[in-house]
N, C-alpha and C. Protein backbone atom coordinates (compact mmCIF):
# COMPACT_ATOMS: atom_id res chain seq x y z
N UNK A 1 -27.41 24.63 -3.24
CA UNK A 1 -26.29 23.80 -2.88
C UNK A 1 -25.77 24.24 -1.50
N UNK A 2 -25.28 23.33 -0.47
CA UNK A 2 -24.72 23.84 0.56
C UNK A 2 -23.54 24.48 0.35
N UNK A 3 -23.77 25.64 1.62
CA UNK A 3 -22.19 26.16 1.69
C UNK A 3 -22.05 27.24 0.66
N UNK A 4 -23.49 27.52 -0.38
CA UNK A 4 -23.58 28.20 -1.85
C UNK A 4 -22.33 27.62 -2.68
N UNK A 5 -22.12 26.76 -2.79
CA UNK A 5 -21.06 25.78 -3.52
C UNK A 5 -21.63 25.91 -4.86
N UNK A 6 -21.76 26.37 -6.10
CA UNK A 6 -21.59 26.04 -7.54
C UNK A 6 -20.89 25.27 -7.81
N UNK A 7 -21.79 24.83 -9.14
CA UNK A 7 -21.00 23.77 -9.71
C UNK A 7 -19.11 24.55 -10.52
N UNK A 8 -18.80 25.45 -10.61
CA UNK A 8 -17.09 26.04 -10.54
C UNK A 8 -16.53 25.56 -9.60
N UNK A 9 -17.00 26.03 -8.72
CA UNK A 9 -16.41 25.70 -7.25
C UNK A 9 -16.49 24.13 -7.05
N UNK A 10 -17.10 23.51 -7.18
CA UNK A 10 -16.85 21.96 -6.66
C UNK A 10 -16.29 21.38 -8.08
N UNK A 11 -16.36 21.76 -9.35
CA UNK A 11 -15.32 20.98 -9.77
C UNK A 11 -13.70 21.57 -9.55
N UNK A 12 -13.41 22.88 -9.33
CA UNK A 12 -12.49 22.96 -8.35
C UNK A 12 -11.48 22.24 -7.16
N UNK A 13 -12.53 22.26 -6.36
CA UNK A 13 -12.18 21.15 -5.58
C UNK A 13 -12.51 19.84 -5.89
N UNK A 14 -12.62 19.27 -6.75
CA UNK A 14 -12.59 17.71 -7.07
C UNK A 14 -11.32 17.43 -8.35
N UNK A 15 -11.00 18.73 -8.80
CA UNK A 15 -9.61 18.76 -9.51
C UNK A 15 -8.38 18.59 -8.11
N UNK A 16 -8.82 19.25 -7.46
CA UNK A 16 -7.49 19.56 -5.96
C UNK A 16 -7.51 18.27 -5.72
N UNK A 17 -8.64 17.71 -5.44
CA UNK A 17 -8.58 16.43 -4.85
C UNK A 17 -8.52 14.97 -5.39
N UNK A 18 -8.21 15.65 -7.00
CA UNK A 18 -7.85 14.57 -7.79
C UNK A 18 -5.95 14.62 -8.12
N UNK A 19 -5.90 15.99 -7.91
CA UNK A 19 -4.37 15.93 -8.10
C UNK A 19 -3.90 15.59 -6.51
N UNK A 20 -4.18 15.92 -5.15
CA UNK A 20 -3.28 15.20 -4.43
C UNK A 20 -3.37 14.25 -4.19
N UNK A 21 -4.54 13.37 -4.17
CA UNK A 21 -4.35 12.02 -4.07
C UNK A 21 -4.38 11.09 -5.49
N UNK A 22 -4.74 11.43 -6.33
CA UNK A 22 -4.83 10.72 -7.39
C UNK A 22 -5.93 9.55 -7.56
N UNK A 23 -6.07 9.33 -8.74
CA UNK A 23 -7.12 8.70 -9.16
C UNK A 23 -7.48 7.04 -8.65
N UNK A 24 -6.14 6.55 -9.39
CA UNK A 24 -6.10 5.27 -8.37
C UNK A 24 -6.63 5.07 -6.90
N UNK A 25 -5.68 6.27 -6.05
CA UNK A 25 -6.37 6.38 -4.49
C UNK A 25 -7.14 6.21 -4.14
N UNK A 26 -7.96 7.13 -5.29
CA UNK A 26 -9.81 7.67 -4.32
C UNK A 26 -10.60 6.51 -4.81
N UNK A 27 -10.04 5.91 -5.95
CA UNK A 27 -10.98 4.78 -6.83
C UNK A 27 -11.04 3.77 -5.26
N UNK A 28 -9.77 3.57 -5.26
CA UNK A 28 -9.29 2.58 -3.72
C UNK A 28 -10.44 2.41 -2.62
N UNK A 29 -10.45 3.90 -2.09
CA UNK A 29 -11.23 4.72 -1.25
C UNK A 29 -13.11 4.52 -1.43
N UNK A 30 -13.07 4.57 -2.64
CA UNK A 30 -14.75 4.69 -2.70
C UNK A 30 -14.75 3.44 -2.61
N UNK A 31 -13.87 2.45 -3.22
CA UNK A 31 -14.55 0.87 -2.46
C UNK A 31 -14.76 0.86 -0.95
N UNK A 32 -13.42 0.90 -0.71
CA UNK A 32 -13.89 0.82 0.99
C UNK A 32 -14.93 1.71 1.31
N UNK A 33 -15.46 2.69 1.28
CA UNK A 33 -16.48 3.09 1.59
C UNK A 33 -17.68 2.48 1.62
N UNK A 34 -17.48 2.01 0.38
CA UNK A 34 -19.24 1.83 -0.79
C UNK A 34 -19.46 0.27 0.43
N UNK A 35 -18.02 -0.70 0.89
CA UNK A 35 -17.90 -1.65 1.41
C UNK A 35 -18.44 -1.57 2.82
N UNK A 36 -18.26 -0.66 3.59
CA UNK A 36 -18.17 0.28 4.93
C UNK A 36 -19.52 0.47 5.04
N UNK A 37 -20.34 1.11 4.17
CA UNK A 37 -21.91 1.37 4.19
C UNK A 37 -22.73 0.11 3.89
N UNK A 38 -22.38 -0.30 3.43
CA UNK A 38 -22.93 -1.94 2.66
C UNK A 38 -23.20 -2.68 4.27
N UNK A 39 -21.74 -2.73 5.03
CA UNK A 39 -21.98 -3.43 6.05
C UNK A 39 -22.62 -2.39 7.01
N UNK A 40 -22.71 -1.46 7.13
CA UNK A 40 -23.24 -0.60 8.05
C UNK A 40 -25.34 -0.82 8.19
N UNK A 41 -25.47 -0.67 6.70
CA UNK A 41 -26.76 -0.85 6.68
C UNK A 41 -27.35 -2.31 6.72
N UNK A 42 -26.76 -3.23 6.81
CA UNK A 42 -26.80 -4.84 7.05
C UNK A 42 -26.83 -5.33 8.30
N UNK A 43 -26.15 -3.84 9.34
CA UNK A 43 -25.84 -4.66 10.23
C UNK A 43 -27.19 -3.73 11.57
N UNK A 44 -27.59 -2.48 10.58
CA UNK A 44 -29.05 -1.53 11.50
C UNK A 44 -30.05 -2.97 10.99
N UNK A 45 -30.16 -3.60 9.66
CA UNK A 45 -31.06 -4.04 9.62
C UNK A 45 -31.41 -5.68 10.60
N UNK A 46 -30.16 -5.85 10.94
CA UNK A 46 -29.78 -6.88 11.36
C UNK A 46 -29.80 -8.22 10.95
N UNK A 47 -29.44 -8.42 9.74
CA UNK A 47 -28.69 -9.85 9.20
C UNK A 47 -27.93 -9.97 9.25
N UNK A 48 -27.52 -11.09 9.68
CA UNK A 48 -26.40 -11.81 9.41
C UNK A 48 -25.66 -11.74 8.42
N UNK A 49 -24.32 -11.52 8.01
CA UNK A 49 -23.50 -11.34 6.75
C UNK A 49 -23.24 -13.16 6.94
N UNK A 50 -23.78 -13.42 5.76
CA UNK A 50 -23.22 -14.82 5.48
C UNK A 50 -22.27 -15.16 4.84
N UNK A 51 -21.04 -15.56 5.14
CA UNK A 51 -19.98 -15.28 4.58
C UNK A 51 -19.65 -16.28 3.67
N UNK A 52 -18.82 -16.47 2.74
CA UNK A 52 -18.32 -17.89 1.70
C UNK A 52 -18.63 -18.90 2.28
N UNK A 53 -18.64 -19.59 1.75
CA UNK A 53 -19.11 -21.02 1.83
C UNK A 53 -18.29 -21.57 1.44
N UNK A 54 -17.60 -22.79 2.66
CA UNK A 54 -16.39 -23.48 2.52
C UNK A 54 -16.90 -24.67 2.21
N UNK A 55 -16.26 -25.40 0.96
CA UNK A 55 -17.19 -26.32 0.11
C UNK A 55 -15.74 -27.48 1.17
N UNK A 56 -16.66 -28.66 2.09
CA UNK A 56 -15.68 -29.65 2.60
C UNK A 56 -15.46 -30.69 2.05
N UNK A 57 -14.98 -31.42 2.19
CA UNK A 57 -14.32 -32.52 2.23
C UNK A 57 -15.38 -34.11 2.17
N UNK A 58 -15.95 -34.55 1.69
CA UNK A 58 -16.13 -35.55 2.08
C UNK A 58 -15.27 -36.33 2.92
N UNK A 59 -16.12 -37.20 3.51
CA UNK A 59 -15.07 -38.13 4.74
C UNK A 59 -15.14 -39.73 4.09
N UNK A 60 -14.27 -40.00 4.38
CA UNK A 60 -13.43 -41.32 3.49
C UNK A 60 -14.10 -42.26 3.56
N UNK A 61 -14.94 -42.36 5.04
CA UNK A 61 -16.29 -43.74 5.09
C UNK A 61 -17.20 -43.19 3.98
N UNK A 62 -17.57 -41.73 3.68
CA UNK A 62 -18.94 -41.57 2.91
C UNK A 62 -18.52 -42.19 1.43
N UNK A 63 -17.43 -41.77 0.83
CA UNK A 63 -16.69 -42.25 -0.24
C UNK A 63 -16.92 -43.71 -0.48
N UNK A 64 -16.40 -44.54 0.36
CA UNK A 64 -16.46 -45.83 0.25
C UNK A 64 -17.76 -46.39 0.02
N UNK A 65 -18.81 -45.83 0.80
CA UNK A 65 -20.08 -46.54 1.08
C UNK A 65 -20.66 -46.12 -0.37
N UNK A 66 -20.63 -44.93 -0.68
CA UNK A 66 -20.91 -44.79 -2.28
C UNK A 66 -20.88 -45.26 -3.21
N UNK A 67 -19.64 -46.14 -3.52
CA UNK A 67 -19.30 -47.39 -4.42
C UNK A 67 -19.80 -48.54 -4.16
């Protein structure tokens, strides 16, 4: 393990770092992350993020001609 970190020692510090920020927080946190890398590796590979799809409107001539 780096740093000779045991597993004592890092649940240690993942208790510290569950009591000052709290659970909710980091839950918060690992989204944005997990979100952060998601686009990071999308954007080395280079696609396009295609974003929602805005469902429009028909236009009032197409309507009519339909009937």
């Amino acid at each position: 393990m780096p740093f000779n970190l045991g597993a004592p020692e890092l649940i240690i510090i993942l208790v510290v770092v569950l009591v000052l920020f709290g659970f909710g927080k980091l839950r918060g946190m690992g989204g944005i992350m997990g979100k952060e890398i998601r686009s990071f590796k999308t954007s080395i590979k280079g696609e396009e993020e295609a974003g929602p799809k805005v469902a429009t409107e028909p236009k009032r001539e197409d309507i009519t001609k339909a009937s």
